[in-house]
Protein backbone atom coordinates (compact mmCIF):
# COMPACT_ATOMS: atom_id res chain seq x y z
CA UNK A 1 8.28 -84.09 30.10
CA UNK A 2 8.52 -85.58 26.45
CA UNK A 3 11.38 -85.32 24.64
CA UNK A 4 9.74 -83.58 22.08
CA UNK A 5 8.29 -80.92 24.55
CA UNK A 6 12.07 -80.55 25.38
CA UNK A 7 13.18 -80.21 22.00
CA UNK A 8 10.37 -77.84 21.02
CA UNK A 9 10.79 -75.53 24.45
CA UNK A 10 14.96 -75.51 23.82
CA UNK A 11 13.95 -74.54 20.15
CA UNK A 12 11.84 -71.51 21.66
CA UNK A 13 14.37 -70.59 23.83
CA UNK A 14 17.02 -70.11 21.54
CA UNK A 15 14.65 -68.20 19.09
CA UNK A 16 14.13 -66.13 21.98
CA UNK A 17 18.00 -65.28 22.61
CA UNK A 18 18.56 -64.88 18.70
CA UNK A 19 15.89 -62.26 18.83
CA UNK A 20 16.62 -60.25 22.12
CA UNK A 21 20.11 -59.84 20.66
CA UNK A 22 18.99 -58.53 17.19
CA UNK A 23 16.73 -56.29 18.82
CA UNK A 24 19.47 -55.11 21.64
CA UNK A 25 21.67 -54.32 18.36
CA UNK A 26 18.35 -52.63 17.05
CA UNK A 27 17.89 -50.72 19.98
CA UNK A 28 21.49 -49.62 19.85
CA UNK A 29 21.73 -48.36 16.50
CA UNK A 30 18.17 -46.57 17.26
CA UNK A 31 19.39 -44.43 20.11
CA UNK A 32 22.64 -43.29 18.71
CA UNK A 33 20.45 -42.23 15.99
CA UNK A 34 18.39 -40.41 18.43
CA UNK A 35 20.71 -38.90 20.13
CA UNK A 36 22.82 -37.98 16.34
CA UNK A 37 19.55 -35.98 15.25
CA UNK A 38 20.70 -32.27 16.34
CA UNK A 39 23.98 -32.31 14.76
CA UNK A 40 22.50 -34.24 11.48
CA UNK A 41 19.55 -31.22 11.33
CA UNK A 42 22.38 -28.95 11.28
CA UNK A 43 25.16 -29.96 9.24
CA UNK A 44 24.49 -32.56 5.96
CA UNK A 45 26.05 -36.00 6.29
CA UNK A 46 27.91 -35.49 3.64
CA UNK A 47 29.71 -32.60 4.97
CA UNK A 48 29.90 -34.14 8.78
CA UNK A 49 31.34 -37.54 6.68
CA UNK A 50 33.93 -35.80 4.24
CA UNK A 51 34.86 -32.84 6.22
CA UNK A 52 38.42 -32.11 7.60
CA UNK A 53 37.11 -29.52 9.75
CA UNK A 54 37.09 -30.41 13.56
CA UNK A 55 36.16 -27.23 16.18
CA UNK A 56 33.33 -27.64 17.94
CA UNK A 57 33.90 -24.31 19.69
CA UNK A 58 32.94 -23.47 15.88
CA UNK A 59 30.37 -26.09 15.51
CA UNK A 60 32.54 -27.79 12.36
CA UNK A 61 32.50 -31.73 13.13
CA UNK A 62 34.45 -32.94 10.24
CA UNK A 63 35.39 -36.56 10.59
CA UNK A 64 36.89 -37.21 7.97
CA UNK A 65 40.52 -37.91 9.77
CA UNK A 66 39.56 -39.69 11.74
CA UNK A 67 37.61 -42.13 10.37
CA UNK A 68 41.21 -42.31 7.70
CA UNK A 69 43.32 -42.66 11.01
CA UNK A 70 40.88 -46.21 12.31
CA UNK A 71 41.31 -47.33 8.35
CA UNK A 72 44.80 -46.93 8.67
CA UNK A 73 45.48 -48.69 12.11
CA UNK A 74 43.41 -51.39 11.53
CA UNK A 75 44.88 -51.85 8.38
CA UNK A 76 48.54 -51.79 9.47
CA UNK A 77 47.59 -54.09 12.73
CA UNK A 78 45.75 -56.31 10.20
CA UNK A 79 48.83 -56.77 7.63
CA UNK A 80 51.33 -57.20 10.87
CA UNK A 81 49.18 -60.02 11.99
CA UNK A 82 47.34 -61.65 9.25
CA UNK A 83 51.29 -63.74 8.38
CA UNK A 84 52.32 -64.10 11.82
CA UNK A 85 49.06 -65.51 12.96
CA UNK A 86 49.22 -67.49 10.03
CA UNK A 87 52.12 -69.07 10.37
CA UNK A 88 52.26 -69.53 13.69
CA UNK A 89 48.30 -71.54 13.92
CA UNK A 90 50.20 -73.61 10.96
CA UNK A 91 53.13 -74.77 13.24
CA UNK A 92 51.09 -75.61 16.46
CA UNK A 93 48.97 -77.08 14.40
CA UNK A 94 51.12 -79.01 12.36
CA UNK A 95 54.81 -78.99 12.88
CA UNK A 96 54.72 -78.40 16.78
CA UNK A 97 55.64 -81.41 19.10
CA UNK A 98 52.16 -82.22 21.82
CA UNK A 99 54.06 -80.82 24.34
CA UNK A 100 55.09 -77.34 23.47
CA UNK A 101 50.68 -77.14 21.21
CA UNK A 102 49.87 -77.46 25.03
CA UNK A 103 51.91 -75.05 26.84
CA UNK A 104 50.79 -72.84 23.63
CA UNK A 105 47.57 -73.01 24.60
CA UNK A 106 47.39 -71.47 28.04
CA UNK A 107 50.11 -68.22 26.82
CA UNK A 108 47.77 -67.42 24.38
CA UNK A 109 44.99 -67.47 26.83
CA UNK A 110 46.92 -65.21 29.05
CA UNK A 111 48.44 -62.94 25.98
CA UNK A 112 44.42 -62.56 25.46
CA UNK A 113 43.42 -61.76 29.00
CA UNK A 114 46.05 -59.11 29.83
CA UNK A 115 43.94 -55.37 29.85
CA UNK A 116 44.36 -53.04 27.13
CA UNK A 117 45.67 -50.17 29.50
CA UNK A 118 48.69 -52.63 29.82
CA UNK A 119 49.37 -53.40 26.50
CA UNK A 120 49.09 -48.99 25.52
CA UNK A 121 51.27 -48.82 28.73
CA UNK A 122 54.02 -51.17 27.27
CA UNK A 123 53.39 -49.58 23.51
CA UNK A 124 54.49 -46.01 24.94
CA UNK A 125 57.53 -47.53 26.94
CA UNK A 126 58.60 -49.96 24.31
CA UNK A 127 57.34 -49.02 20.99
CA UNK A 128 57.20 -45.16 20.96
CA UNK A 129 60.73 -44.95 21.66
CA UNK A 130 61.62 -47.58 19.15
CA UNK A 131 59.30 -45.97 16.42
CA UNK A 132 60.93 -42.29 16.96
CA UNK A 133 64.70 -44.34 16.42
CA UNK A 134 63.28 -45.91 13.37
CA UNK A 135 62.21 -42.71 11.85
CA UNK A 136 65.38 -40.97 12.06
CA UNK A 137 66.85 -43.95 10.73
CA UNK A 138 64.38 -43.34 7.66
CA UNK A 139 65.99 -39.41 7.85
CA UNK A 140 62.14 -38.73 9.07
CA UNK A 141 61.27 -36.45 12.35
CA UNK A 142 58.56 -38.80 14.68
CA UNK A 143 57.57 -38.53 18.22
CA UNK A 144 57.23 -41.90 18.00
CA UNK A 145 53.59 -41.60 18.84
CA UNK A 146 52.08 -42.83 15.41
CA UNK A 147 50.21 -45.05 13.06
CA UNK A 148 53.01 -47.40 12.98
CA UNK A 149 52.68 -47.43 17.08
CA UNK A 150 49.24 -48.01 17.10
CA UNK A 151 49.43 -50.57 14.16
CA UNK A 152 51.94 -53.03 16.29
CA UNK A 153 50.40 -52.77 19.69
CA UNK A 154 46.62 -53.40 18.26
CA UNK A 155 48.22 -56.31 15.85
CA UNK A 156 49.96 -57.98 18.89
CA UNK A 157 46.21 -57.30 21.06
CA UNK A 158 44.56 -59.51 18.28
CA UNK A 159 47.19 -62.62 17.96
CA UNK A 160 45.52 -64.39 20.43
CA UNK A 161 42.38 -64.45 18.77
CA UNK A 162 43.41 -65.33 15.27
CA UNK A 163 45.98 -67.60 16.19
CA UNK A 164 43.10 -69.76 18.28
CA UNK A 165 40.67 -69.80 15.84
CA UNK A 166 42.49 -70.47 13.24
CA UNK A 167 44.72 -73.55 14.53
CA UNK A 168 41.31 -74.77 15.81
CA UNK A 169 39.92 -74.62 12.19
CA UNK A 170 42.86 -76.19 11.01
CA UNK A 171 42.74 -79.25 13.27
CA UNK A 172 39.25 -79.57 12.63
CA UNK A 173 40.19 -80.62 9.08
CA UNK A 174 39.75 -84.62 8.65
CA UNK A 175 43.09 -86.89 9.23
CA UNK A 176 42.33 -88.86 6.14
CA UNK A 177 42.26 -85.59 3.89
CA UNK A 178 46.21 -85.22 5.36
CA UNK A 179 46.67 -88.67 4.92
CA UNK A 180 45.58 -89.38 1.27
CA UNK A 181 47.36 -86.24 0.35
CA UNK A 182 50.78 -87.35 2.10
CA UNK A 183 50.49 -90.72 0.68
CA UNK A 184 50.50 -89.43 -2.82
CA UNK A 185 54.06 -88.27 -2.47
CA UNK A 186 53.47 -84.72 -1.23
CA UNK A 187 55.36 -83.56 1.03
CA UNK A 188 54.41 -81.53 4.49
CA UNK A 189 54.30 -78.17 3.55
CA UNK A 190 52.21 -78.94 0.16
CA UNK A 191 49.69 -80.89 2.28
CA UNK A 192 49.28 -77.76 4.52
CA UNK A 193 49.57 -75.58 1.48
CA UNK A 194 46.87 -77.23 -0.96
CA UNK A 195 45.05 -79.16 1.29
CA UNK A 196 44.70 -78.05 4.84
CA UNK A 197 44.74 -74.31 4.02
CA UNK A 198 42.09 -74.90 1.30
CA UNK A 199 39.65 -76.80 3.06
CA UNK A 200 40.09 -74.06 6.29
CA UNK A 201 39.77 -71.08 3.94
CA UNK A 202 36.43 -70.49 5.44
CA UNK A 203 37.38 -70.84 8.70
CA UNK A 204 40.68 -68.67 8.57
CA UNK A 205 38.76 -65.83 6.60
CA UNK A 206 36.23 -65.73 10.01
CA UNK A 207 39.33 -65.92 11.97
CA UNK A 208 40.43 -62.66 10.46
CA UNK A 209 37.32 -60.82 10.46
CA UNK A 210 36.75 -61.43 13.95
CA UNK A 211 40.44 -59.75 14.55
CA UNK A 212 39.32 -57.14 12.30
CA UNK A 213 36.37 -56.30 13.90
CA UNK A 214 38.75 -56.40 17.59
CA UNK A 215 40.90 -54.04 16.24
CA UNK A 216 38.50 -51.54 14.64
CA UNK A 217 36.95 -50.99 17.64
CA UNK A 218 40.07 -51.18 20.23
CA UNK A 219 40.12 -47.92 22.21
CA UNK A 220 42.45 -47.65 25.13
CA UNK A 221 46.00 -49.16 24.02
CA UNK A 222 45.40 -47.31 20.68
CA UNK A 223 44.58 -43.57 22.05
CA UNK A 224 47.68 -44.07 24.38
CA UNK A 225 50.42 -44.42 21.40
CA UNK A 226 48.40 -43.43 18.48
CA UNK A 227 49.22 -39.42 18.62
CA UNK A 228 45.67 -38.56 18.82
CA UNK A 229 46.01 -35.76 16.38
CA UNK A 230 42.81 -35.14 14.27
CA UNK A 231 44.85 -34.63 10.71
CA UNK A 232 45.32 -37.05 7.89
CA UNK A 233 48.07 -39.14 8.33
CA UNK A 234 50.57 -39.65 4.97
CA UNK A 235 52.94 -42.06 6.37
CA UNK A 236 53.34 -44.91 9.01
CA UNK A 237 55.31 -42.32 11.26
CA UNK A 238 52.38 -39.81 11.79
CA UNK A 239 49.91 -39.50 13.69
CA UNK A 240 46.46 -40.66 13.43
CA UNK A 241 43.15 -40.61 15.83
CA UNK A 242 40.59 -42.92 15.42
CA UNK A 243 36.93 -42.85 16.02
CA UNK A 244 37.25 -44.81 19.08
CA UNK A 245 40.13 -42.63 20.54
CA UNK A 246 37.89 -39.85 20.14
CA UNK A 247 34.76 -40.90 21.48
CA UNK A 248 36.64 -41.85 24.82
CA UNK A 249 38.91 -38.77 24.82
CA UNK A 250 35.95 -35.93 24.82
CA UNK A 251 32.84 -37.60 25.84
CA UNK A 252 32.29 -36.65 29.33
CA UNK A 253 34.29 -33.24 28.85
CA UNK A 254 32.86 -30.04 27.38
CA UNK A 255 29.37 -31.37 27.07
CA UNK A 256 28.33 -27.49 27.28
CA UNK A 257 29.69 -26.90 23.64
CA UNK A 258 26.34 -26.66 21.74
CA UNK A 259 26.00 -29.84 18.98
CA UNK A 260 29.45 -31.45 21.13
CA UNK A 261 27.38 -34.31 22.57
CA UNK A 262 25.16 -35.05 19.42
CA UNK A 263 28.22 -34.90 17.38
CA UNK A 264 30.09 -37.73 19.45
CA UNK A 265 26.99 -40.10 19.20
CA UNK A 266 26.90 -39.83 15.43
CA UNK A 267 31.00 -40.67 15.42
CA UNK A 268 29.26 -43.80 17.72
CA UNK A 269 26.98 -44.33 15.01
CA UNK A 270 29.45 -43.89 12.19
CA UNK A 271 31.93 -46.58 13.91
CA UNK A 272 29.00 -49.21 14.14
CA UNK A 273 27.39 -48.67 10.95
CA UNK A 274 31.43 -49.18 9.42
CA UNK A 275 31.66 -51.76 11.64
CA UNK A 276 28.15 -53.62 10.61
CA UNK A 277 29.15 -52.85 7.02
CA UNK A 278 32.39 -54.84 6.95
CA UNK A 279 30.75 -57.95 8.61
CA UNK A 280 28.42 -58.05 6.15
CA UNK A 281 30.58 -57.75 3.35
CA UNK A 282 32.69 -60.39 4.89
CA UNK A 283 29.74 -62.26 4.61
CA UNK A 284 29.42 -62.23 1.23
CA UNK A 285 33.07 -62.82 0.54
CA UNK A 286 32.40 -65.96 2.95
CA UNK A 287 29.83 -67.31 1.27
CA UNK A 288 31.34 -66.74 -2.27
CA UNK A 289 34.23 -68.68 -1.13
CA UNK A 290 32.78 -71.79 0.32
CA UNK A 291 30.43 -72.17 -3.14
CA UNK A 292 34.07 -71.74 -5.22
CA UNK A 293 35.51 -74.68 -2.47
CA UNK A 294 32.30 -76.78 -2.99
């Protein structure tokens, strides 16, 4: 075989995989639609969307508060972590001796691979208790089960991932762009500030909206210290429920409810469509950012 028979039948190939997964995402989006159409031909979207107004014994599936609640966990876990991954892929990268970049490596592996129902087990033994101190310290009444719960076990689920992706952006950047800059007199930290940081931008921004899109959909540590209460939240110490708490807390259960199991599969369709959305936006952002860095 040819080299250019290989070249053209690899080419094929990966066309091929690009496609099937498009169309499996496709497909996806298509059934939840499907399966959304009885509680959309009964209640308007707008209504279902803006709605505070969750009893399905009443046929009211407002989800409003809960789509607020995965805003505001994913929002908290994102500001925990966005500095502290920061910072820390700047040191290993930068600052850390070989030694202590390679034993780095594998924790954050392992930090990574521990299951969710361990990290929601150590939130409610750990954080609940420390979030319900905090509160009264704040002359505030909290069960410690919370936004600000959910918010620090989801940020510490995603420092694996940022941290990795972006300390292996950052050491991707040439040794002659930290050279030229340190032999102009700058020190260190202004290298890493104006150089390395600039010419990663890119790279860091994907870093975060892959830990964004992680935490957005996290379900099991989050239902277990979140509160799972479908109000809007007001403050770090309430409780919140997201859409993917509430998709794994009632599907399966009460399925005889008329409307119960079309209304989950639009919340399904809701949290993919927000999810889809935000990628693409990132994209943008992306894209405006490398032609400013060009």
């Amino acid at each position: 075989m040819s080299r250019e028979v290989r070249d053209r039948l690899a080419a094929g190939l990966t066309a091929v995989a690009a496609i099937l997964c498009l169309a499996l995402a496709f497909g996806i989006a298509v059934a939840l639609l499907a399966k959304s159409r009885p509680v959309l031909a009964s209640t308007p979207v707008a209504r279902l969307l803006l709605s505070s107004s969750w009893h399905p014994m009443k046929r009211e599936f407002g989800l409003y508060p809960f789509i607020i609640g995965t805003f505001w966990v994913s929002g908290l876990a994102m500001a925990i972590a966005i500095p502290i991954c920061l910072l820390t892929a700047v040191y290993i990268s930068e600052y850390s001796h070989r030694r202590l970049r390679s034993m780095a490596k594998p924790l954050l592996d392992l930090l990574a691979g521990i299951p969710p129902v361990v990290f929601g087990l150590w939130g409610v033994l750990a954080i609940v208790p420390l979030v319900s101190k905090l509160a009264e310290r704040f002359g505030s009444f909290s069960t410690g089960y919370s936004v600000l719960a959910g918010g620090i076990v989801l940020a510490i689920m995603i420092f694996p991932i940022v941290i990795s992706v972006t300390e292996e952006v950052l050491r991707k950047v040439p040794v002659e762009a930290r050279a030229a800059s340190l032999a102009l007199g700058a020190t260190r930290w202004q290298t890493t500030k104006h150089v390395l940081l600039r010419a990663a931008l890119p790279g860091v921004f994907a870093a975060v909206v892959l830990g964004f899109s992680r935490a957005f959909g996290e379900t099991m540590a989050v239902l277990m210290v979140v509160g799972n209460v479908p109000a809007i939240p007001h403050s770090l110490f309430d409780p919140a429920y997201p859409l993917p708490a509430l998709i794994a807390n009632n599907y399966g259960e009460m399925m005889s409810i008329p409307l119960y199991d079309s209304a989950l599969m639009f919340v399904a369709l809701v949290l993919l469509v927000l999810v889809l959305l935000f990628n693409v936006c990132a994209t943008l952002v992306l894209r405006g950012v490398e032609r400013r860095l060009a």
